[in-house]
PDB file of N, CA and C in Angstrom:
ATOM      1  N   UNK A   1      93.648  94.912 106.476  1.00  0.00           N
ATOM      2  CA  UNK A   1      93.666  94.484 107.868  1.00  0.00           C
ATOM      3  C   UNK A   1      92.591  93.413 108.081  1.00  0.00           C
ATOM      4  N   UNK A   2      92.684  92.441 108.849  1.00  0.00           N
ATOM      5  CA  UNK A   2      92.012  91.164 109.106  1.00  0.00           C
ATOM      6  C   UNK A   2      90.609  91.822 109.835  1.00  0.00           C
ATOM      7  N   UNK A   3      89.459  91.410 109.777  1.00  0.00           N
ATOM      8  CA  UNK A   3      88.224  91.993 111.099  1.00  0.00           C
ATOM      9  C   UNK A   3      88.307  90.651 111.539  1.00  0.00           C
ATOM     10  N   UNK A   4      88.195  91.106 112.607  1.00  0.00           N
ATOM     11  CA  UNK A   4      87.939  90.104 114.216  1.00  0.00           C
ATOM     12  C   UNK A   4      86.572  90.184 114.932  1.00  0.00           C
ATOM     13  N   UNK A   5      85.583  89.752 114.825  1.00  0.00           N
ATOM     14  CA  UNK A   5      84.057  90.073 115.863  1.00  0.00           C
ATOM     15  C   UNK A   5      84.396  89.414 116.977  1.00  0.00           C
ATOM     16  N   UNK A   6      83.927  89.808 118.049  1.00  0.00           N
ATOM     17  CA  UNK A   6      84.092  89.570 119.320  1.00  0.00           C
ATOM     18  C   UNK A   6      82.635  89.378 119.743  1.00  0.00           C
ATOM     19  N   UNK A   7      82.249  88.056 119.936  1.00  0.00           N
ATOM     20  CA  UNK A   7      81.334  87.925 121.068  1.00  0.00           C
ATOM     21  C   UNK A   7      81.308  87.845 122.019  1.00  0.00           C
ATOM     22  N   UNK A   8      79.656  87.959 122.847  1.00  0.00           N
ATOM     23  CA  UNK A   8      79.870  88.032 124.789  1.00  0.00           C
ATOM     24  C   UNK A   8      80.581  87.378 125.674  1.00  0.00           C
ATOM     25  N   UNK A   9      81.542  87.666 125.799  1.00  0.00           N
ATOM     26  CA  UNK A   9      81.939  86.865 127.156  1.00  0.00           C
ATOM     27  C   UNK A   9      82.777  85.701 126.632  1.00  0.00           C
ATOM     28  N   UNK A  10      83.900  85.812 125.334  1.00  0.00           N
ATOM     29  CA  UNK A  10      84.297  84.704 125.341  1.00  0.00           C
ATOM     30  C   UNK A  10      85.953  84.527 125.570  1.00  0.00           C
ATOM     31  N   UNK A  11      86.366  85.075 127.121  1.00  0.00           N
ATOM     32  CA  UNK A  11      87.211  84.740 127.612  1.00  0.00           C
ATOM     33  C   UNK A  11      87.343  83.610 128.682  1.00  0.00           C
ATOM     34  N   UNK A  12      88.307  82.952 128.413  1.00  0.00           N
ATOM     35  CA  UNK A  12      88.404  81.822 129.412  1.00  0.00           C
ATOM     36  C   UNK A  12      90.102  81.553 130.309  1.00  0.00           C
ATOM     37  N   UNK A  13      89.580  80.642 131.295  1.00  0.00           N
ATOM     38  CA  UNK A  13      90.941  81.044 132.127  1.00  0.00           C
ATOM     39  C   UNK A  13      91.197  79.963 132.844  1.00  0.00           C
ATOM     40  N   UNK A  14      93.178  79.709 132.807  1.00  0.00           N
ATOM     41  CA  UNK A  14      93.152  77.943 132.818  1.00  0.00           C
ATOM     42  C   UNK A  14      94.524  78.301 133.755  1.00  0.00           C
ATOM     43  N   UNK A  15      94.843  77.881 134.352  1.00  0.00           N
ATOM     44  CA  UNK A  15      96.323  77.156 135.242  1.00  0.00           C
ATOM     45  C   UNK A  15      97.592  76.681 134.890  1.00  0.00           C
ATOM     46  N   UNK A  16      98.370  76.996 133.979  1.00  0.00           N
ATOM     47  CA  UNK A  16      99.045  76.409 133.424  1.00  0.00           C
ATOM     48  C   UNK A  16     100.485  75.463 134.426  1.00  0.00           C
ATOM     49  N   UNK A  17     101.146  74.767 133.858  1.00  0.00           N
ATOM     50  CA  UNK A  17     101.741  74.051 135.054  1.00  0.00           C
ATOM     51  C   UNK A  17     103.298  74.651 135.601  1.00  0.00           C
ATOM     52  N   UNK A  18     103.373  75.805 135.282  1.00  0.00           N
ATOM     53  CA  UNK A  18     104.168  76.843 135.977  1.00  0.00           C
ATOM     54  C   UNK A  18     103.314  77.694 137.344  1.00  0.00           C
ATOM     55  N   UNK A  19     102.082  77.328 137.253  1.00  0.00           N
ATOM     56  CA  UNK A  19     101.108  77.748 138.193  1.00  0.00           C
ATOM     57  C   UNK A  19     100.449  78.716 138.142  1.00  0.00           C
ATOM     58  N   UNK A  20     100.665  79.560 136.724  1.00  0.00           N
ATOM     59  CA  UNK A  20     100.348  81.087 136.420  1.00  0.00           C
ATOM     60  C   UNK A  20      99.065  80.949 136.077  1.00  0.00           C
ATOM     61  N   UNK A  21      97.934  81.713 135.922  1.00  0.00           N
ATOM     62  CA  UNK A  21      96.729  81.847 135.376  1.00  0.00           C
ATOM     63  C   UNK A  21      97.058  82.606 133.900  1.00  0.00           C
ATOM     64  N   UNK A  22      96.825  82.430 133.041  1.00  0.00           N
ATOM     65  CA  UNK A  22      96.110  82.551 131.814  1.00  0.00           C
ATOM     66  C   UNK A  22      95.014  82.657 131.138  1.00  0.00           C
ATOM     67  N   UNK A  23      94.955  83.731 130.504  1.00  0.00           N
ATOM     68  CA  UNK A  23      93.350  84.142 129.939  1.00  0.00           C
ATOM     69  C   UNK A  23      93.401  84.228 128.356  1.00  0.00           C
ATOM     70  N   UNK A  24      92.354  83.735 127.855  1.00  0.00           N
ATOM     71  CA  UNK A  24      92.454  83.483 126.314  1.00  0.00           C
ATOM     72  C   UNK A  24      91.385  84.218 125.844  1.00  0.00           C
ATOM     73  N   UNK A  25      91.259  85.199 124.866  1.00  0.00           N
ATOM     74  CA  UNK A  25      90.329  85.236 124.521  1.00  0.00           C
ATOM     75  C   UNK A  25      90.306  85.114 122.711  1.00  0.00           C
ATOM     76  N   UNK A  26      88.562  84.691 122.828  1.00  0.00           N
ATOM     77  CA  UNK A  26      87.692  83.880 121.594  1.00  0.00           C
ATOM     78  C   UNK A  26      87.140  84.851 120.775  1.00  0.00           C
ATOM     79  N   UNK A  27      87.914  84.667 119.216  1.00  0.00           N
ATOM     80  CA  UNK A  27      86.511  85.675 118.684  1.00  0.00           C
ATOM     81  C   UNK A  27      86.606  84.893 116.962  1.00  0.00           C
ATOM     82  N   UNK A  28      85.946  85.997 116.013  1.00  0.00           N
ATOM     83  CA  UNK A  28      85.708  85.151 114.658  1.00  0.00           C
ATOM     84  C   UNK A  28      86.357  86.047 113.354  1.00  0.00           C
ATOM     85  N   UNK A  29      87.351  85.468 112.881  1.00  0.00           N
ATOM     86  CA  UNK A  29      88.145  86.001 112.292  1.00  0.00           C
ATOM     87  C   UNK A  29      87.669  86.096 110.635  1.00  0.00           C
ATOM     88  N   UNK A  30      88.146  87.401 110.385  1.00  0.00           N
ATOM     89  CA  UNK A  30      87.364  87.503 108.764  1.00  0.00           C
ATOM     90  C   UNK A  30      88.899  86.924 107.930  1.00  0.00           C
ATOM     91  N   UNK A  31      88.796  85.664 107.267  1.00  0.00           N
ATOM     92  CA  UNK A  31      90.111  85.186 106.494  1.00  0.00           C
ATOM     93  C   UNK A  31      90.022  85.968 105.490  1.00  0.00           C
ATOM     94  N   UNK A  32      91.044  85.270 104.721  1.00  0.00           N
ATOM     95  CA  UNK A  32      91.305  85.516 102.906  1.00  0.00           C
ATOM     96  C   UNK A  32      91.563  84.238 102.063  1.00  0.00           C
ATOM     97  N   UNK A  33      91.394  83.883 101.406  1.00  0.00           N
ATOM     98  CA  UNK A  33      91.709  82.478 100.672  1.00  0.00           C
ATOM     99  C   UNK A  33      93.177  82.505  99.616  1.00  0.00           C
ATOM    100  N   UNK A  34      93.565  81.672  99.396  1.00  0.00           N
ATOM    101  CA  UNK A  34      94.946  81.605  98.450  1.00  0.00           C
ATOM    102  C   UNK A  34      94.804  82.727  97.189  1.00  0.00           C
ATOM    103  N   UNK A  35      93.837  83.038  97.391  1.00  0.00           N
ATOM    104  CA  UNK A  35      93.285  84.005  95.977  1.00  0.00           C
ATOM    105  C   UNK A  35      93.324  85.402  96.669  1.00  0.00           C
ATOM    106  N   UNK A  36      93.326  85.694  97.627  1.00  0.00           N
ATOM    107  CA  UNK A  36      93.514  86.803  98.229  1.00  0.00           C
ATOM    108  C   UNK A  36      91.952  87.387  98.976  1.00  0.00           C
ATOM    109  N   UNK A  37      90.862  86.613  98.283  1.00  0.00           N
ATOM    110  CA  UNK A  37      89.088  87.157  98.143  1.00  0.00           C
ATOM    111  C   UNK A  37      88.959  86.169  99.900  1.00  0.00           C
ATOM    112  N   UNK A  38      87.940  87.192  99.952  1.00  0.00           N
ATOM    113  CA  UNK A  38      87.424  86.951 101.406  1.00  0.00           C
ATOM    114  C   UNK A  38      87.135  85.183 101.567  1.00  0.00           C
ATOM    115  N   UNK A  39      87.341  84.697 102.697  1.00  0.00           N
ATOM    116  CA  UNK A  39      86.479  83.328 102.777  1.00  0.00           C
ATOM    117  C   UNK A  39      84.993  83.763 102.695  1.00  0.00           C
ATOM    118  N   UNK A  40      83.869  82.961 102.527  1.00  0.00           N
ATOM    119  CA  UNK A  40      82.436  82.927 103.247  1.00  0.00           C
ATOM    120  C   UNK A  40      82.017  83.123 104.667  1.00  0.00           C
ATOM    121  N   UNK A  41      82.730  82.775 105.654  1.00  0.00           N
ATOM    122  CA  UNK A  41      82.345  82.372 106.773  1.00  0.00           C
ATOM    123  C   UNK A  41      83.981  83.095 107.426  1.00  0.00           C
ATOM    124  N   UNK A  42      83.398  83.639 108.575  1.00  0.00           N
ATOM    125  CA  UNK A  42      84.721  83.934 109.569  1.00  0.00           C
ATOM    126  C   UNK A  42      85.042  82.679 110.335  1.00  0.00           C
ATOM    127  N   UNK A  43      86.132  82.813 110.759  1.00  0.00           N
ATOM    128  CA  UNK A  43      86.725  80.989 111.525  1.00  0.00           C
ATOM    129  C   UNK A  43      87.408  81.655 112.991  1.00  0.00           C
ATOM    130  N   UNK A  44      86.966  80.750 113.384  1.00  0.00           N
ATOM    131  CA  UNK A  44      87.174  81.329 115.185  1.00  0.00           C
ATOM    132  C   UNK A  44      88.236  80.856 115.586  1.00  0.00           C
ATOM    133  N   UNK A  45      88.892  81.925 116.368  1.00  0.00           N
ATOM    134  CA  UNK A  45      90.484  81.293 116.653  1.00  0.00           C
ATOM    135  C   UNK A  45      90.330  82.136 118.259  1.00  0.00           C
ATOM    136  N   UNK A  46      91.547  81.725 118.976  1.00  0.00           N
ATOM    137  CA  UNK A  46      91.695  82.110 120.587  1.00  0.00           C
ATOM    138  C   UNK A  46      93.433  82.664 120.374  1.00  0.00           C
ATOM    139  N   UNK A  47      93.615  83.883 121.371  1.00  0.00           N
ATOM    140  CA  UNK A  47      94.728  83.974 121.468  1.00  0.00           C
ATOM    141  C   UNK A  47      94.659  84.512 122.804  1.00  0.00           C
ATOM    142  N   UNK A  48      96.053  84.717 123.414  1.00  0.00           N
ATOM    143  CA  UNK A  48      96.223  85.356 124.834  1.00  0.00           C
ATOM    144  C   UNK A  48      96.049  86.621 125.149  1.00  0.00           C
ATOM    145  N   UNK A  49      95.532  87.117 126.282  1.00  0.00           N
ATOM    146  CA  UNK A  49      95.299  87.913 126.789  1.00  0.00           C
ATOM    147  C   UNK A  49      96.636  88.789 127.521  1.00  0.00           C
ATOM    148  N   UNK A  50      97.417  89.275 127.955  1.00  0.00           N
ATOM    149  CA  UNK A  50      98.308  90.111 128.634  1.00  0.00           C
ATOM    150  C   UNK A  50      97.928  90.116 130.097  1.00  0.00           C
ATOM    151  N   UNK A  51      98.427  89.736 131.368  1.00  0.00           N
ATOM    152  CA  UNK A  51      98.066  89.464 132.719  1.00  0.00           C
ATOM    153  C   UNK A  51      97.012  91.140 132.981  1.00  0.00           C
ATOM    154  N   UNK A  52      97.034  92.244 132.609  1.00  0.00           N
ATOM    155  CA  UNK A  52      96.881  93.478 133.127  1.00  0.00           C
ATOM    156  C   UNK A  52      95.958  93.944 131.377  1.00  0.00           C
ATOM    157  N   UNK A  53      95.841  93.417 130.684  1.00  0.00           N
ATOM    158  CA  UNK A  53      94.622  93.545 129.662  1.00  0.00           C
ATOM    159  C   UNK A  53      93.029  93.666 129.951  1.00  0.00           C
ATOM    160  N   UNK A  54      92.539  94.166 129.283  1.00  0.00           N
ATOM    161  CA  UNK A  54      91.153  94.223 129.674  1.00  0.00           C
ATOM    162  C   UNK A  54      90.392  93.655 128.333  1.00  0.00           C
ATOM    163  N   UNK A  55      89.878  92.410 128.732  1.00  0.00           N
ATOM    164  CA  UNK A  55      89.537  91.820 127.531  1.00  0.00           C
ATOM    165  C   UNK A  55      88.231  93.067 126.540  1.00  0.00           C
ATOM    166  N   UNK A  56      88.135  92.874 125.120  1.00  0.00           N
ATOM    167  CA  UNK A  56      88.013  93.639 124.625  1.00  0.00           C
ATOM    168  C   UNK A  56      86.109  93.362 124.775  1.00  0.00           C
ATOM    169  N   UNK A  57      85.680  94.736 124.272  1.00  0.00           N
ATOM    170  CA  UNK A  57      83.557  94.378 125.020  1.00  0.00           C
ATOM    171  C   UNK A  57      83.424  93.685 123.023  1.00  0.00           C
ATOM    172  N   UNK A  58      82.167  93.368 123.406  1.00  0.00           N
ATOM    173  CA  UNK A  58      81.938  92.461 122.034  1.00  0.00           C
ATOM    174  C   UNK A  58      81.579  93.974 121.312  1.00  0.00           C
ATOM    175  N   UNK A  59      81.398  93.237 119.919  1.00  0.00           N
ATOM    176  CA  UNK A  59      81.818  94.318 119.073  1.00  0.00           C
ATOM    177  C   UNK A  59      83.109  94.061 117.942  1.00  0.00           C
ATOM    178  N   UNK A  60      82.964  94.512 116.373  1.00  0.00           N
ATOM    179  CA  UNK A  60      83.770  94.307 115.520  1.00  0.00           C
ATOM    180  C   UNK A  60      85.233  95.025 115.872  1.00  0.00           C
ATOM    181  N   UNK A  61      86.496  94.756 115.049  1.00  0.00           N
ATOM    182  CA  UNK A  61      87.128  95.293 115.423  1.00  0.00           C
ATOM    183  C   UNK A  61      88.334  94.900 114.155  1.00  0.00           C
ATOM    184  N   UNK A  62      89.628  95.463 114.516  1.00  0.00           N
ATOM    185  CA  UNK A  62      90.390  95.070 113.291  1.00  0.00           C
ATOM    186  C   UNK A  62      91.576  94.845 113.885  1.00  0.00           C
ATOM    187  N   UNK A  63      92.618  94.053 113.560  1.00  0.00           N
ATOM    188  CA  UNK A  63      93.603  93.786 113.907  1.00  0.00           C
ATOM    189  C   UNK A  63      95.297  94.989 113.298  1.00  0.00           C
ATOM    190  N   UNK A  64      94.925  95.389 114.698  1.00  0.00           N
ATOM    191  CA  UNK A  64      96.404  96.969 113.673  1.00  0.00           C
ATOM    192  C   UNK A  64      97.791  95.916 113.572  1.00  0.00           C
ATOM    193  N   UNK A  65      98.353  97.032 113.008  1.00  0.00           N
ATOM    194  CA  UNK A  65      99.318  96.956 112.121  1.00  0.00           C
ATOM    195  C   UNK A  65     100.323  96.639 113.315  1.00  0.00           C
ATOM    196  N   UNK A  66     100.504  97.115 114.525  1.00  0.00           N
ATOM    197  CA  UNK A  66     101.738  96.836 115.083  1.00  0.00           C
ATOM    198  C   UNK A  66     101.667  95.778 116.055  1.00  0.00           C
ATOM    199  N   UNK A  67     100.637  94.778 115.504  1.00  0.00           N
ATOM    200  CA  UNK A  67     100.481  93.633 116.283  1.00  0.00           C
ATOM    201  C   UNK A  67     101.348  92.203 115.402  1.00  0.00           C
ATOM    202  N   UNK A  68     102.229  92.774 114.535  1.00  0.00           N
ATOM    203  CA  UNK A  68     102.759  91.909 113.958  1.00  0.00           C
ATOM    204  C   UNK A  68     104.533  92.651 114.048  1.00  0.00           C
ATOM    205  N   UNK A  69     105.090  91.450 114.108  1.00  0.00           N
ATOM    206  CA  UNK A  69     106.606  91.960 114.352  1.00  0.00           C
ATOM    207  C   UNK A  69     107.634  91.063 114.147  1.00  0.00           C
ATOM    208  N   UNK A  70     108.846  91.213 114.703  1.00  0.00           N
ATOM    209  CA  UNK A  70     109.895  90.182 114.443  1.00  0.00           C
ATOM    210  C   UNK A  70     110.658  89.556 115.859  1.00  0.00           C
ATOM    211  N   UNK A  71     110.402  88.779 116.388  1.00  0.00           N
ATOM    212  CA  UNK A  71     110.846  88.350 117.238  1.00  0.00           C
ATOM    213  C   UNK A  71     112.305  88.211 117.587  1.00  0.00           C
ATOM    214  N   UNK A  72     113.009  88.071 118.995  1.00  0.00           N
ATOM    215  CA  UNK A  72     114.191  87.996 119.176  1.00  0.00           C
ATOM    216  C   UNK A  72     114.971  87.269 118.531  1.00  0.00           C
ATOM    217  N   UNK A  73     114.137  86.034 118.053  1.00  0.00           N
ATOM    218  CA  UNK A  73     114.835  84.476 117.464  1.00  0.00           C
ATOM    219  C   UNK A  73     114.722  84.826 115.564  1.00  0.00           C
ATOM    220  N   UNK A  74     114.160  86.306 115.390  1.00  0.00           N
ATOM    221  CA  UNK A  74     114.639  86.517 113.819  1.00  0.00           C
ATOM    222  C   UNK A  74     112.902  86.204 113.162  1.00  0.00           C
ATOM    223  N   UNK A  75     112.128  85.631 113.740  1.00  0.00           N
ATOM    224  CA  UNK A  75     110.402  84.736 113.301  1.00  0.00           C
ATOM    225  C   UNK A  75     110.077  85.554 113.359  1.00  0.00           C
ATOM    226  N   UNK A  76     108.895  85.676 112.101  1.00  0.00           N
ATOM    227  CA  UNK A  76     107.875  86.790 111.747  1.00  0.00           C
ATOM    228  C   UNK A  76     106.472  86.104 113.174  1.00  0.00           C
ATOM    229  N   UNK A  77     105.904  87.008 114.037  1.00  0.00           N
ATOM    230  CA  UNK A  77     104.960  87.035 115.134  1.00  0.00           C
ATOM    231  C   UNK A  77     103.965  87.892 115.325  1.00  0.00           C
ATOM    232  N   UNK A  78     102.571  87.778 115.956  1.00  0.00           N
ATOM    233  CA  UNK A  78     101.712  88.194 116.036  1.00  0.00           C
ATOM    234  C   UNK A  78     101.181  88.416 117.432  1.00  0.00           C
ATOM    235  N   UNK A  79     101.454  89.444 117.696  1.00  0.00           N
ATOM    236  CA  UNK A  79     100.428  89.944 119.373  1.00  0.00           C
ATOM    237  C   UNK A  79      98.955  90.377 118.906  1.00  0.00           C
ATOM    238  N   UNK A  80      98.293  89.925 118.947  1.00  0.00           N
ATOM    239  CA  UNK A  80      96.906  90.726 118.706  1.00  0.00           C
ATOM    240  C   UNK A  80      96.513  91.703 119.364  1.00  0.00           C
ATOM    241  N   UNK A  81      96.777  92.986 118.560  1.00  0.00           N
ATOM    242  CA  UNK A  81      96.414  94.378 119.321  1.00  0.00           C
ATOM    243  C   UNK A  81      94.848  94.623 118.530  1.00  0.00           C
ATOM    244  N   UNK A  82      93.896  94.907 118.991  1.00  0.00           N
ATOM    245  CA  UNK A  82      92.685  95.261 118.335  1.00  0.00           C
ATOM    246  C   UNK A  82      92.351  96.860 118.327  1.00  0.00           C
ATOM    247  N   UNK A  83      91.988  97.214 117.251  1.00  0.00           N
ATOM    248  CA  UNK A  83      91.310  98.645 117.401  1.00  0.00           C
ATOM    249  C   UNK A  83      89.849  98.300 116.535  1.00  0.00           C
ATOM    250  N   UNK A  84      89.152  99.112 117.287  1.00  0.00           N
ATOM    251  CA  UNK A  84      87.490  99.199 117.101  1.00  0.00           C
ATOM    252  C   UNK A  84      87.608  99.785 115.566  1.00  0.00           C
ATOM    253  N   UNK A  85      86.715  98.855 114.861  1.00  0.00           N
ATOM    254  CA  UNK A  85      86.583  98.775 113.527  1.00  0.00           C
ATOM    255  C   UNK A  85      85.693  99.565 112.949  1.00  0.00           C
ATOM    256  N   UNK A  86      85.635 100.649 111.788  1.00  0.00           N
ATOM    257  CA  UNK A  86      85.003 101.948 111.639  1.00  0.00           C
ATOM    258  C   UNK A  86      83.657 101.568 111.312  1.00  0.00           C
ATOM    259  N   UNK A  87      82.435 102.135 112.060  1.00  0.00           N
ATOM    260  CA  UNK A  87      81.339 101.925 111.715  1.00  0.00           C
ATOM    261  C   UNK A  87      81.205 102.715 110.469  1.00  0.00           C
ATOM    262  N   UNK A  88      80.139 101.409 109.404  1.00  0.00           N
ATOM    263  CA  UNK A  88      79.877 102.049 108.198  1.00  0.00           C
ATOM    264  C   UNK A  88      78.199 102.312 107.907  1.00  0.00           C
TER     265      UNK A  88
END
């Protein structure tokens, strides 16, 4: 499973031109390289929030398993569901 760290406060929130509000939130993703071995450095990526979500408190976390699926159109997709990552 991928770890995701979440720092303070890094949701943000924009207007889109359907007029809806949108919330993104920011955190730092633990990769893998073509070799399968960890990158060095986590790389920060943003994804959406759900209108009725509660963005997640900072703190590590892991990306579960049923945040990946198959979409109506047949495409392999990703909702980012987070669960709090086991302290070691």
């Amino acid at each position: 499973m991928l770890k995701i760290e979440i720092h303070a406060d890094q949701v943000r929130s924009f207007n889109g031109k359907d007029g809806k509000t949108y919330r993104m939130q920011a955190g730092y993703v633990h990769t893998l390289g073509p070799d399968g071995r960890p990158q060095p450095h986590p790389v920060r990526a943003e994804w959406f929030l759900n209108r009725d979500e509660q963005a997640p408190a900072p703190g590590a976390y892991l990306l579960a398993p049923s945040s990946i699926y198959v979409d109506r159109g047949g495409r392999l997709s990703i909702a980012p569901k987070l669960v709090p990552a086991p302290v070691k």
